[in-house]
N, C-alpha and C. Protein backbone atom coordinates (compact mmCIF):
# COMPACT_ATOMS: atom_id res chain seq x y z
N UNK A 1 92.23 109.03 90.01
CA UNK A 1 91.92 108.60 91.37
C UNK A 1 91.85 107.08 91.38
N UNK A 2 92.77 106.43 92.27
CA UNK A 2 92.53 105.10 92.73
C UNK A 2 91.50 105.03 93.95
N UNK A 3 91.61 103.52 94.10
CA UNK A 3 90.54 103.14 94.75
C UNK A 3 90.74 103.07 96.66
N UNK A 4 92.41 103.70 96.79
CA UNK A 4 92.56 104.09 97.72
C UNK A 4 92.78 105.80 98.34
N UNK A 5 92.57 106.61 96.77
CA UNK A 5 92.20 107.68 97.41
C UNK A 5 90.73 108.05 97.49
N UNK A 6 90.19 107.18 96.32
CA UNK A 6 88.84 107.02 96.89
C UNK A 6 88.11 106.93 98.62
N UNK A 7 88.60 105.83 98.94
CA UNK A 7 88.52 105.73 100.40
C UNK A 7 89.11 107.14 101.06
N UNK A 8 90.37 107.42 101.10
CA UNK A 8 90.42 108.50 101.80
C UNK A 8 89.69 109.82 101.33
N UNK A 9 89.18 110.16 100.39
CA UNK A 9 88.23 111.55 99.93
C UNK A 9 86.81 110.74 101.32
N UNK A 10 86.24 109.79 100.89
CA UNK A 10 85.28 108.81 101.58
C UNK A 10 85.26 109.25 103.24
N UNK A 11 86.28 109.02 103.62
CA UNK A 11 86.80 109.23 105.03
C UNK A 11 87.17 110.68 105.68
N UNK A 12 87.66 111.84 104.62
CA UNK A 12 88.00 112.88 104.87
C UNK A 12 86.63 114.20 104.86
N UNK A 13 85.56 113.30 103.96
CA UNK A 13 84.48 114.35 103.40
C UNK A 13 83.76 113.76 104.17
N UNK A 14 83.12 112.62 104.75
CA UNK A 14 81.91 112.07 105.75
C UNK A 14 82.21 111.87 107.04
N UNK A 15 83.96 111.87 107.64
CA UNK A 15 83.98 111.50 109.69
C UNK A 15 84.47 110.26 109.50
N UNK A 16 83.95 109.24 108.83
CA UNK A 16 84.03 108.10 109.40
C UNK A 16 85.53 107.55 109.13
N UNK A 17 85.46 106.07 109.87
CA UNK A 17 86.70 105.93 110.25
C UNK A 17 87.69 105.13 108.81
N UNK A 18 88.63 105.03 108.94
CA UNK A 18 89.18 104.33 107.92
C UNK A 18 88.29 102.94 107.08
N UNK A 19 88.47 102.31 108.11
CA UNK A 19 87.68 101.42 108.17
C UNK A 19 86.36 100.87 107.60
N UNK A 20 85.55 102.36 108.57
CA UNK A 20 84.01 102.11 107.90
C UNK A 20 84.33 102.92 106.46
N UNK A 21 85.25 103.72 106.21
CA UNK A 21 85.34 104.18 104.58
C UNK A 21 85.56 103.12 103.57
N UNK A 22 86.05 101.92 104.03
CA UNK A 22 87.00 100.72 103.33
C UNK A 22 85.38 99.81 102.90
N UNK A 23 84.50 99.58 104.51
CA UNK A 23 83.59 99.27 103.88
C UNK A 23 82.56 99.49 103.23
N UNK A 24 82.45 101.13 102.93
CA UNK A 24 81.34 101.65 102.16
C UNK A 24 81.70 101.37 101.29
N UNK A 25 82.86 101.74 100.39
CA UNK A 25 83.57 101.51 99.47
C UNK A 25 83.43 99.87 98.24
N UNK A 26 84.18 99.08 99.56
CA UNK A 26 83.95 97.70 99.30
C UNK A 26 82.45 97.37 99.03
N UNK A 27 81.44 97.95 99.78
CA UNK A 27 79.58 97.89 99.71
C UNK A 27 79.53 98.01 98.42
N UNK A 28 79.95 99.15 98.07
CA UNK A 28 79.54 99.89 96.59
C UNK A 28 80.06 98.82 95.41
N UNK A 29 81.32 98.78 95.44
CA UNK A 29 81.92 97.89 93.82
C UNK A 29 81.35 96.40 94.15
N UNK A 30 81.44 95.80 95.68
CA UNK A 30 80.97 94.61 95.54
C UNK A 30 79.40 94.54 95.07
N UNK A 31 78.62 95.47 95.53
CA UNK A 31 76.83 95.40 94.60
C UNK A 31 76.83 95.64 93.36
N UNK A 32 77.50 96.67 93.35
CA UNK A 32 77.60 96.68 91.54
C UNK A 32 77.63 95.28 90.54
N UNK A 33 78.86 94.61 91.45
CA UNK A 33 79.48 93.48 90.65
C UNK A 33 78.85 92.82 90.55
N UNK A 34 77.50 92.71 91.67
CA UNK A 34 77.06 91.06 92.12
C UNK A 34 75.70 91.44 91.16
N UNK A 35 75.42 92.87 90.79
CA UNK A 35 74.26 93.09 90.01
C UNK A 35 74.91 92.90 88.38
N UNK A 36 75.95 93.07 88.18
CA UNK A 36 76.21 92.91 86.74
C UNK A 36 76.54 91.56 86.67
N UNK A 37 77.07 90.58 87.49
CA UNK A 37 76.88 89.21 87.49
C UNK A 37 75.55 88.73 87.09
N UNK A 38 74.69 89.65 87.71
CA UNK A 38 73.21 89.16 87.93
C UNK A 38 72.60 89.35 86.46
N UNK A 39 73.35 89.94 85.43
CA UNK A 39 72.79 90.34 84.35
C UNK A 39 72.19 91.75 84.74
N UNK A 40 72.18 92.41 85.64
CA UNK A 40 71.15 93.93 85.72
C UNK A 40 71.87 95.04 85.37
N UNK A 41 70.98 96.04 84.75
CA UNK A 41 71.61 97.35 84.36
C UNK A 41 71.65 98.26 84.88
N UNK A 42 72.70 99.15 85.61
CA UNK A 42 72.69 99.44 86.63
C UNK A 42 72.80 100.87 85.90
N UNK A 43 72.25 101.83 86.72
CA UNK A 43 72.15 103.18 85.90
C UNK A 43 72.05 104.25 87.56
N UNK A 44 72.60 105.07 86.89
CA UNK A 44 73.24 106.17 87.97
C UNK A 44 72.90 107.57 87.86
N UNK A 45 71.68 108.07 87.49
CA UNK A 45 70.79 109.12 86.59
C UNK A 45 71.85 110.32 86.96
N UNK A 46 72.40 110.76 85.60
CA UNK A 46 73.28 112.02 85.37
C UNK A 46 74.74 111.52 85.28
N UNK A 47 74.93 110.19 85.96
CA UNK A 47 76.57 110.31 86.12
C UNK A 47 76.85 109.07 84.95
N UNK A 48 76.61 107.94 85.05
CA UNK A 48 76.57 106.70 84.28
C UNK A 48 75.44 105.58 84.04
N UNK A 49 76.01 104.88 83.66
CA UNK A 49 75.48 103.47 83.41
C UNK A 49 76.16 102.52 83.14
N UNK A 50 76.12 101.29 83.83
CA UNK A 50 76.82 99.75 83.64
C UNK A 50 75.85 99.55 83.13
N UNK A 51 76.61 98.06 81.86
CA UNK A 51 75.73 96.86 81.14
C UNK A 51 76.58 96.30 80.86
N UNK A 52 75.84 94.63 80.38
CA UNK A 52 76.63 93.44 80.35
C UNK A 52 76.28 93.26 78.93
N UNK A 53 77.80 93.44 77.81
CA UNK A 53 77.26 93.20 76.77
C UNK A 53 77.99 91.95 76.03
N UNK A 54 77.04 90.92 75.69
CA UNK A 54 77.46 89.71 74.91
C UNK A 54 78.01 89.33 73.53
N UNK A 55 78.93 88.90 73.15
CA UNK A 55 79.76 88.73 72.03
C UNK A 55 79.23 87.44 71.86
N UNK A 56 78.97 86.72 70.54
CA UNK A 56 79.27 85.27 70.35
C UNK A 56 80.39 84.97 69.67
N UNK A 57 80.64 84.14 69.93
CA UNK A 57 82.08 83.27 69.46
C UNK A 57 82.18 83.32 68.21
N UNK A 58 84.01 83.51 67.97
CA UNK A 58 83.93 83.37 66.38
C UNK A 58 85.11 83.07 65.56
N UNK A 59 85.62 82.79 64.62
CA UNK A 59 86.74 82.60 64.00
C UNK A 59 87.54 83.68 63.41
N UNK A 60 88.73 83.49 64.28
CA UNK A 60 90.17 84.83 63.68
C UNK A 60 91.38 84.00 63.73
N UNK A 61 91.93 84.98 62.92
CA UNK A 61 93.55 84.04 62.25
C UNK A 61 94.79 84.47 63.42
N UNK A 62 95.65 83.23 64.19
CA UNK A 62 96.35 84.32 64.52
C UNK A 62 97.41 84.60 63.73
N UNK A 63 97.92 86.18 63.84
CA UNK A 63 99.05 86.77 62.88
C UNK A 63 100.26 86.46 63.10
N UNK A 64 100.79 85.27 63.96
CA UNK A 64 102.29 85.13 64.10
C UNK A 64 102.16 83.73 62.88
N UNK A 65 101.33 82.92 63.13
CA UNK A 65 101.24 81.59 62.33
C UNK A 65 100.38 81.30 60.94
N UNK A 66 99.42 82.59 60.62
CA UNK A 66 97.99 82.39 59.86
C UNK A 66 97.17 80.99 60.14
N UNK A 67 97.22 80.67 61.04
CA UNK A 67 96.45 79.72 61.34
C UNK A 67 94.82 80.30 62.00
N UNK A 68 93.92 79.68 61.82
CA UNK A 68 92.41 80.02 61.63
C UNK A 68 92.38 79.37 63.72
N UNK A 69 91.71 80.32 64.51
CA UNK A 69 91.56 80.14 65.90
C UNK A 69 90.17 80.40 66.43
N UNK A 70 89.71 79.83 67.15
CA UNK A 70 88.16 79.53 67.52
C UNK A 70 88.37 80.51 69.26
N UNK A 71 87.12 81.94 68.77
CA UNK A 71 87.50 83.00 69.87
C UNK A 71 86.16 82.40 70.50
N UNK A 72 86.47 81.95 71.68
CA UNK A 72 84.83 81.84 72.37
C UNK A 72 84.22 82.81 72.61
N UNK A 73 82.69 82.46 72.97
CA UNK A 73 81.88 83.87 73.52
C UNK A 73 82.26 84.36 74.79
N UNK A 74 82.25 85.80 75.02
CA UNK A 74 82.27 86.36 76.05
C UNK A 74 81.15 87.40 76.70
N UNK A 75 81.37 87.77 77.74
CA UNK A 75 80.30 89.09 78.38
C UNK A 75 81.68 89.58 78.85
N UNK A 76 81.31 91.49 78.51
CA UNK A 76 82.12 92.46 78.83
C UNK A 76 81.38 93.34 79.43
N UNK A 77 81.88 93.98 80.39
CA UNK A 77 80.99 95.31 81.59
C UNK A 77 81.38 96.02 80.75
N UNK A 78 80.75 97.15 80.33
CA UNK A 78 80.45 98.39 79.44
C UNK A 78 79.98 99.77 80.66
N UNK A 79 80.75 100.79 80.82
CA UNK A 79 80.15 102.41 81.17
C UNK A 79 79.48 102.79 80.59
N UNK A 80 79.06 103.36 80.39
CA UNK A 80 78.22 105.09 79.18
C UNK A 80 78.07 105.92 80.36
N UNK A 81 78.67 107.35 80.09
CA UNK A 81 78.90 108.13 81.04
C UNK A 81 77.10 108.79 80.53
N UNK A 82 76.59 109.33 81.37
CA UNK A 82 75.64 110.08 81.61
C UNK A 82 75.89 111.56 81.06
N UNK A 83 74.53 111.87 80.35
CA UNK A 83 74.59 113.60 79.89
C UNK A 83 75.08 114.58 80.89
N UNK A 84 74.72 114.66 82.05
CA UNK A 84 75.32 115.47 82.86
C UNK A 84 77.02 115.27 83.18
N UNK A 85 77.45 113.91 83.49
CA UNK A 85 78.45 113.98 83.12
C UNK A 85 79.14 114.24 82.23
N UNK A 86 78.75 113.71 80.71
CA UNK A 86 79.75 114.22 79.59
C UNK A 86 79.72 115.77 79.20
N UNK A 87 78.65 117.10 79.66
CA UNK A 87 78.42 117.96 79.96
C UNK A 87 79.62 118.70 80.73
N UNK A 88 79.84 118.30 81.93
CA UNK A 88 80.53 118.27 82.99
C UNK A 88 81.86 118.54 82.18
N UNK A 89 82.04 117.27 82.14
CA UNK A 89 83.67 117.27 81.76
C UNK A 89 83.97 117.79 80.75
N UNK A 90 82.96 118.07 79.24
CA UNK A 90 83.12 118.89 78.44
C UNK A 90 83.37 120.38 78.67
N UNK A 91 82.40 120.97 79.41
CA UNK A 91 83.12 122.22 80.34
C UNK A 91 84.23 122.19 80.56
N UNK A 92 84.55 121.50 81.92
CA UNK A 92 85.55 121.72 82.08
C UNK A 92 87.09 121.78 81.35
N UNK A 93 86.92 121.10 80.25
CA UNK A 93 88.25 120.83 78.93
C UNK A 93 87.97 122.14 78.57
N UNK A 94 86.62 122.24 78.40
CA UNK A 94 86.99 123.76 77.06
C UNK A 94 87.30 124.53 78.26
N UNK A 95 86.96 125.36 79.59
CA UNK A 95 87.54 126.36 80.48
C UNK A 95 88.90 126.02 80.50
N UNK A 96 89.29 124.72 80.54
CA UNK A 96 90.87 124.62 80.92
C UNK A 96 91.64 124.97 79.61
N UNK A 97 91.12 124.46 78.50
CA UNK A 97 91.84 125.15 77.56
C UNK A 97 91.66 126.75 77.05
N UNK A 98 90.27 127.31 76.95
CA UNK A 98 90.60 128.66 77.02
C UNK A 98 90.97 129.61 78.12
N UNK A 99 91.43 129.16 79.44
CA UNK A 99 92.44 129.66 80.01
C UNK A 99 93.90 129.57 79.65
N UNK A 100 94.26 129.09 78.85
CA UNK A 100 95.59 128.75 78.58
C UNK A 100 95.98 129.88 77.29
């Protein structure tokens, strides 16, 4: 699922109009973002969890030249799906495969 059938499930399951589906939508990933900007851990009881996790900088070779390269630090957004979710979808793999 993209983030434009998102909107239309959004629009088809609640009435509302294209539109107001575009901006619930947009509501949702833009708070998320502005809370993982914010450094906060955003947790979704049963389904997930966002976090902002920090690397420090460090030295790797690159492999076309062996020359020694200075990797700066970064922050990366991280999921962890929730027990009920990985539950979920574990079901569902094993039903789909022992139907087969």
């Amino acid at each position: 699922m993209n983030k434009l059938e998102l909107i239309q499930t959004v629009k088809d399951k609640t009435g509302l109009s294209k539109q107001e589906a575009i901006d619930l939508v947009r509501l949702f990933f833009d708070s998320l973002t502005d809370a993982m900007i914010n450094g906060e851990r955003i947790e979704i009881r049963g389904f997930c969890s966002f976090f902002k996790k920090e690397y420090a900088g460090y030295i790797d070779r690159n492999p076309k030249t062996g020359e020694n390269v200075s990797v700066p630090a970064k922050r990366l957004p991280f999921f962890k799906p929730g027990k009920e979710l990985r539950e979920r979808v574990d079901y569902q793999t094993d039903a789909t495969n022992r139907a087969k």
